[in-house]
C-alpha atoms as a PDB file:
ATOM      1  CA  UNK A   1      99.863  99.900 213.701  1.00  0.00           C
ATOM      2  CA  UNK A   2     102.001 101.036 210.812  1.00  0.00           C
ATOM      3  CA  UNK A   3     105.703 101.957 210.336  1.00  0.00           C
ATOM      4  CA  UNK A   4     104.958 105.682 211.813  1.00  0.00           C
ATOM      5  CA  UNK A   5     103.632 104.541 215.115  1.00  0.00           C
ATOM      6  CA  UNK A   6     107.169 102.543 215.902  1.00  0.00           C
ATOM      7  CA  UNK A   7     109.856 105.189 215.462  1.00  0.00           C
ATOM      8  CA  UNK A   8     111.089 107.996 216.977  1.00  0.00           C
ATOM      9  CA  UNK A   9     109.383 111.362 215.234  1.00  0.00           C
ATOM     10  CA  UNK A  10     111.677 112.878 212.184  1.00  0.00           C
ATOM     11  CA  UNK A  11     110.270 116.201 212.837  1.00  0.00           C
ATOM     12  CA  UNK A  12     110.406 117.356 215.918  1.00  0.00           C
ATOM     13  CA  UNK A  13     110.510 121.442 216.346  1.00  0.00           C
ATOM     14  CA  UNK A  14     109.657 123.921 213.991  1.00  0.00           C
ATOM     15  CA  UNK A  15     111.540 127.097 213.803  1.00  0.00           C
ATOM     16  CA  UNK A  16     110.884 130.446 211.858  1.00  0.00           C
ATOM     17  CA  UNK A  17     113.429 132.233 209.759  1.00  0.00           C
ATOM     18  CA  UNK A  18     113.231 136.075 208.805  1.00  0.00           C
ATOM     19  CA  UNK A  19     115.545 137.633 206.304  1.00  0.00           C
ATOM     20  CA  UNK A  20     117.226 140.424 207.429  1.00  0.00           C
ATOM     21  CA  UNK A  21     119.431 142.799 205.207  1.00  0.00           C
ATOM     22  CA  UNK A  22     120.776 144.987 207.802  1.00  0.00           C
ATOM     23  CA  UNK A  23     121.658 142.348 210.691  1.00  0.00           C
ATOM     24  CA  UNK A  24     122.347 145.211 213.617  1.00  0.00           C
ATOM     25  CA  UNK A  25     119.188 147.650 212.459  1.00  0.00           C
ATOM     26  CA  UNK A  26     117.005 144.216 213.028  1.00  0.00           C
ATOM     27  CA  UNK A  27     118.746 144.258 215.734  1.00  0.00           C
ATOM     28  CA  UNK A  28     117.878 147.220 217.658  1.00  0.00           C
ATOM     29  CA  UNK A  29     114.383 146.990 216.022  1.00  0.00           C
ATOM     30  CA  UNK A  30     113.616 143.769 218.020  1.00  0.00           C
ATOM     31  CA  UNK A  31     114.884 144.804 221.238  1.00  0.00           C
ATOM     32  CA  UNK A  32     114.054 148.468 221.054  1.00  0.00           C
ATOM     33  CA  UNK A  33     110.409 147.654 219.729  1.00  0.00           C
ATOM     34  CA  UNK A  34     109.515 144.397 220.520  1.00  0.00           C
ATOM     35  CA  UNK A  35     111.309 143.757 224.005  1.00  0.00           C
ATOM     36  CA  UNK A  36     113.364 140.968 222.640  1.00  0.00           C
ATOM     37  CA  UNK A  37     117.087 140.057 222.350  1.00  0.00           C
ATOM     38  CA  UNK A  38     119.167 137.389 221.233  1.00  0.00           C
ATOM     39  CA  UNK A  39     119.295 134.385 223.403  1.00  0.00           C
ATOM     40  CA  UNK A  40     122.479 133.513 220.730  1.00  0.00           C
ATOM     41  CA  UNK A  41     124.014 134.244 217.729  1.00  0.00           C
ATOM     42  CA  UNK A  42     126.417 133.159 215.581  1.00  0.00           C
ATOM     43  CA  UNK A  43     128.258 135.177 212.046  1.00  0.00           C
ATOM     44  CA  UNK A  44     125.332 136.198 210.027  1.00  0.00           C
ATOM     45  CA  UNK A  45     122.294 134.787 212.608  1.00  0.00           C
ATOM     46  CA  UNK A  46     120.460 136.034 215.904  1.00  0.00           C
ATOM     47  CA  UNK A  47     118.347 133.090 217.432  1.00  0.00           C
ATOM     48  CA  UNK A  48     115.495 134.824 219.739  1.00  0.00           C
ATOM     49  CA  UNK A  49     113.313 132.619 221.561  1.00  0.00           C
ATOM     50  CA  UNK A  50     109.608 133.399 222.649  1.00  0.00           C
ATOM     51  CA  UNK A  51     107.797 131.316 225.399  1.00  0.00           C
ATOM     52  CA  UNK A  52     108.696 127.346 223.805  1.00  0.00           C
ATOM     53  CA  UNK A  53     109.215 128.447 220.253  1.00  0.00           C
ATOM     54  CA  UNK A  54     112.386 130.148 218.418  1.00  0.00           C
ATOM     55  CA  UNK A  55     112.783 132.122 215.463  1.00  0.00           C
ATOM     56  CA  UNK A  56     116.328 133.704 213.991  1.00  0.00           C
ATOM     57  CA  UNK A  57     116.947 136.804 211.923  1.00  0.00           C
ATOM     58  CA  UNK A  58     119.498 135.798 209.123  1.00  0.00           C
ATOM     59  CA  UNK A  59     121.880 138.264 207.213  1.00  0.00           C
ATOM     60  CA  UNK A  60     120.558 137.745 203.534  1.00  0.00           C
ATOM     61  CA  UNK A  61     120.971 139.623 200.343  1.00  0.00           C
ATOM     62  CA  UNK A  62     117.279 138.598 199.270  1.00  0.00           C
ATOM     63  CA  UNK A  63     114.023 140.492 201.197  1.00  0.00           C
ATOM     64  CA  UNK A  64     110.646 139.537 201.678  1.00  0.00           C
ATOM     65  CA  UNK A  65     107.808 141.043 199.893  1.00  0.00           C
ATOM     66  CA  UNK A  66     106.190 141.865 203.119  1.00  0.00           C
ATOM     67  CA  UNK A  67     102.987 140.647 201.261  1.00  0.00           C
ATOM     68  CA  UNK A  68     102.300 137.985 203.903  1.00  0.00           C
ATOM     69  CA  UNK A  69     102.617 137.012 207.293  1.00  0.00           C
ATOM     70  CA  UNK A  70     105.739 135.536 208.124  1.00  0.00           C
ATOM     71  CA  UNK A  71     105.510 134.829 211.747  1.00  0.00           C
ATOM     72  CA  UNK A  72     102.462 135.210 214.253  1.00  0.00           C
ATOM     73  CA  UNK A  73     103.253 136.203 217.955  1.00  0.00           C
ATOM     74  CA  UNK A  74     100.127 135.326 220.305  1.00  0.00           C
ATOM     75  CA  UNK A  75      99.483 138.042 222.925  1.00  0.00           C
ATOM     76  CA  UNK A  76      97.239 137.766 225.951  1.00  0.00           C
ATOM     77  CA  UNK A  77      95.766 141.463 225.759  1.00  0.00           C
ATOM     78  CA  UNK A  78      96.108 142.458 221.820  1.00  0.00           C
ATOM     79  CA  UNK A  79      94.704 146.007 223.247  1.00  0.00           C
ATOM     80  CA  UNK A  80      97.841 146.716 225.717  1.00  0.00           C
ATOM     81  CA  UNK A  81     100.422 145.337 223.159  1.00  0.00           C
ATOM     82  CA  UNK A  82      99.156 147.417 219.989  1.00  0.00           C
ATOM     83  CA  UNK A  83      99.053 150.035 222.801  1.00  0.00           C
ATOM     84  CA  UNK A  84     102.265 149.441 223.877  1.00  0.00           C
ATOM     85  CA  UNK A  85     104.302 148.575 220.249  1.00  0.00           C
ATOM     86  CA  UNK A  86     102.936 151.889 218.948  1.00  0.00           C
ATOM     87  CA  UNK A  87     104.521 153.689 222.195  1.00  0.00           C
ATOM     88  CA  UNK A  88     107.586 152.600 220.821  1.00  0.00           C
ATOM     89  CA  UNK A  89     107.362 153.648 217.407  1.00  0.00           C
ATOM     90  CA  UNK A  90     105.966 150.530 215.860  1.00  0.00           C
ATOM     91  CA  UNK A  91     103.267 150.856 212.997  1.00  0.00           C
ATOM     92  CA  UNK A  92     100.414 148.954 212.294  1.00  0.00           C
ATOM     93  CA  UNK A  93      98.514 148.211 208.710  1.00  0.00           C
ATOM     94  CA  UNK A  94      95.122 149.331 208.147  1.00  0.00           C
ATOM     95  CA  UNK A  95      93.566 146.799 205.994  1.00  0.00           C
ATOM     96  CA  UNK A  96      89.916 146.944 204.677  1.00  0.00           C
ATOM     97  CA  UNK A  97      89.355 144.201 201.948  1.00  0.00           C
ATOM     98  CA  UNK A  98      86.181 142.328 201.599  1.00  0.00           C
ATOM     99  CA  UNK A  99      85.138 140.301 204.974  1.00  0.00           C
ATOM    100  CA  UNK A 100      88.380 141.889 206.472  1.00  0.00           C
ATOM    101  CA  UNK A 101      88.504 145.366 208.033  1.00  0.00           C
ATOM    102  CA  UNK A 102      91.002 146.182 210.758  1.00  0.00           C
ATOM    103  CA  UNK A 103      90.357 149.401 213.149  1.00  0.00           C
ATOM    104  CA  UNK A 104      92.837 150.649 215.174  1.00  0.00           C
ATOM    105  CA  UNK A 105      94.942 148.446 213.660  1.00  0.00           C
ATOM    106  CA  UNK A 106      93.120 145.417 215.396  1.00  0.00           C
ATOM    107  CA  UNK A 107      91.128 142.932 213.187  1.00  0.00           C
ATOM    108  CA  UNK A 108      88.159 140.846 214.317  1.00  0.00           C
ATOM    109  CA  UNK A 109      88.200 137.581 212.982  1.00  0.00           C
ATOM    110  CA  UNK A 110      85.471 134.778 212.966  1.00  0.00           C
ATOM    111  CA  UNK A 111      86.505 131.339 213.230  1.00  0.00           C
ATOM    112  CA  UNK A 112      89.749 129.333 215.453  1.00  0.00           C
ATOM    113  CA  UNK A 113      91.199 126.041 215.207  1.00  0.00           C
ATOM    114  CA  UNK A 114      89.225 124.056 217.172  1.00  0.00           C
ATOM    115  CA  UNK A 115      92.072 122.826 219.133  1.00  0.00           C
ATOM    116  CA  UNK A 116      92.539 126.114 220.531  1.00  0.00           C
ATOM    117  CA  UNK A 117      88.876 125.970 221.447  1.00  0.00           C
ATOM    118  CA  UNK A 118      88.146 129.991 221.219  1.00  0.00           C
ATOM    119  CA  UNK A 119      85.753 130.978 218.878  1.00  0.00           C
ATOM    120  CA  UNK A 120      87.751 133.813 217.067  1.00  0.00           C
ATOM    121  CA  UNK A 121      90.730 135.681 216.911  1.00  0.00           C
ATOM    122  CA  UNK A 122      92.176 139.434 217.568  1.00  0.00           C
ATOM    123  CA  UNK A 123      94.737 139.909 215.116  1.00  0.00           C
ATOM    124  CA  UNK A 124      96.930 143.328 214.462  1.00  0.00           C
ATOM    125  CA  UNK A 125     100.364 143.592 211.561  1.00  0.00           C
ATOM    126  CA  UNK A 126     103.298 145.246 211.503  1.00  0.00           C
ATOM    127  CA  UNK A 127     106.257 145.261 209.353  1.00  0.00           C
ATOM    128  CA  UNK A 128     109.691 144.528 211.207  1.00  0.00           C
ATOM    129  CA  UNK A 129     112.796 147.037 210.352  1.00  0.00           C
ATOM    130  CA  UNK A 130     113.632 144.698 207.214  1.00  0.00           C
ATOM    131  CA  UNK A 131     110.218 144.575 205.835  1.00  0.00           C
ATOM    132  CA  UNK A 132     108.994 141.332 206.674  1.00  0.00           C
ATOM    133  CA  UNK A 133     105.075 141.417 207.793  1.00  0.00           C
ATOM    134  CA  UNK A 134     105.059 140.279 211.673  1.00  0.00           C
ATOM    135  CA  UNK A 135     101.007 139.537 213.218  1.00  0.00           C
ATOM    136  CA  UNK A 136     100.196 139.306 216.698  1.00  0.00           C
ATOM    137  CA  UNK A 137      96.838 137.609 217.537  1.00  0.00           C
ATOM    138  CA  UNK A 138      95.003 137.141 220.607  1.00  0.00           C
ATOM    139  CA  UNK A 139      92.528 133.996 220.692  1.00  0.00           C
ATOM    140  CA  UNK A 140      88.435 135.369 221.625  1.00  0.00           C
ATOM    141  CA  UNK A 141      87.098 132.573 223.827  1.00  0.00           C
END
């Protein structure tokens, strides 16, 4: 047994952050397109919450490149919520790179964690109001 095993865990929850230039247009974008509102907030932050983890939007002068994705949301029916998010107004990329083609906006993709035991993943992006790239995947058991 080493040092690790006998204290109390250092980290403990992981949160995301997401840059946000325009604080109240992130706003309405997350509650008028994705559902979601503030559980708090304080000057310059909005902390949301989603099932047992948390993310906040943060006022900040910098932006992301939107090259990436900066936070995953897992659906249960990736069908119904594309469905639903482009109802709203929401876009999704259409990607088609080597081994990677989405259609519909929905990309089929081989391989899971094995912890989550499926054997692949449903995955669809979007970009939020302040440009960061937001994914939504739905394991494939």
């Amino acid at each position: 047994m080493d040092a690790h095993d006998t204290e109390a865990p250092v980290l403990v929850h992981a949160a995301t952050r997401l840059p946000a230039q325009d604080l109240e247009r992130a706003r309405r974008f997350y509650s008028e397109k994705l559902g979601l509102d503030p559980v708090d907030e304080r000057p310059g932050g909005l902390l949301y919450r989603c099932g047992d983890a948390e993310f906040v939007l943060f006022r900040s002068t910098g932006a992301s490149p939107g090259t990436f994705t900066q936070m995953a949301l897992e659906v249960e029916d990736l069908d119904a919520a594309v469905a639903e998010l482009k109802r709203r107004g929401v876009v999704f990329e259409e990607v088609d790179a080597p081994g990677f083609r989405t259609r519909g906006g929905i990309a089929e993709i081989e391989g899971n964690y094995p912890s989550k035991g499926a054997r692949g993943e449903r995955g669809a992006w979007f970009h939020d109001s302040e440009g960061n790239l937001l994914g939504m995947g739905e394991p494939v058991f």
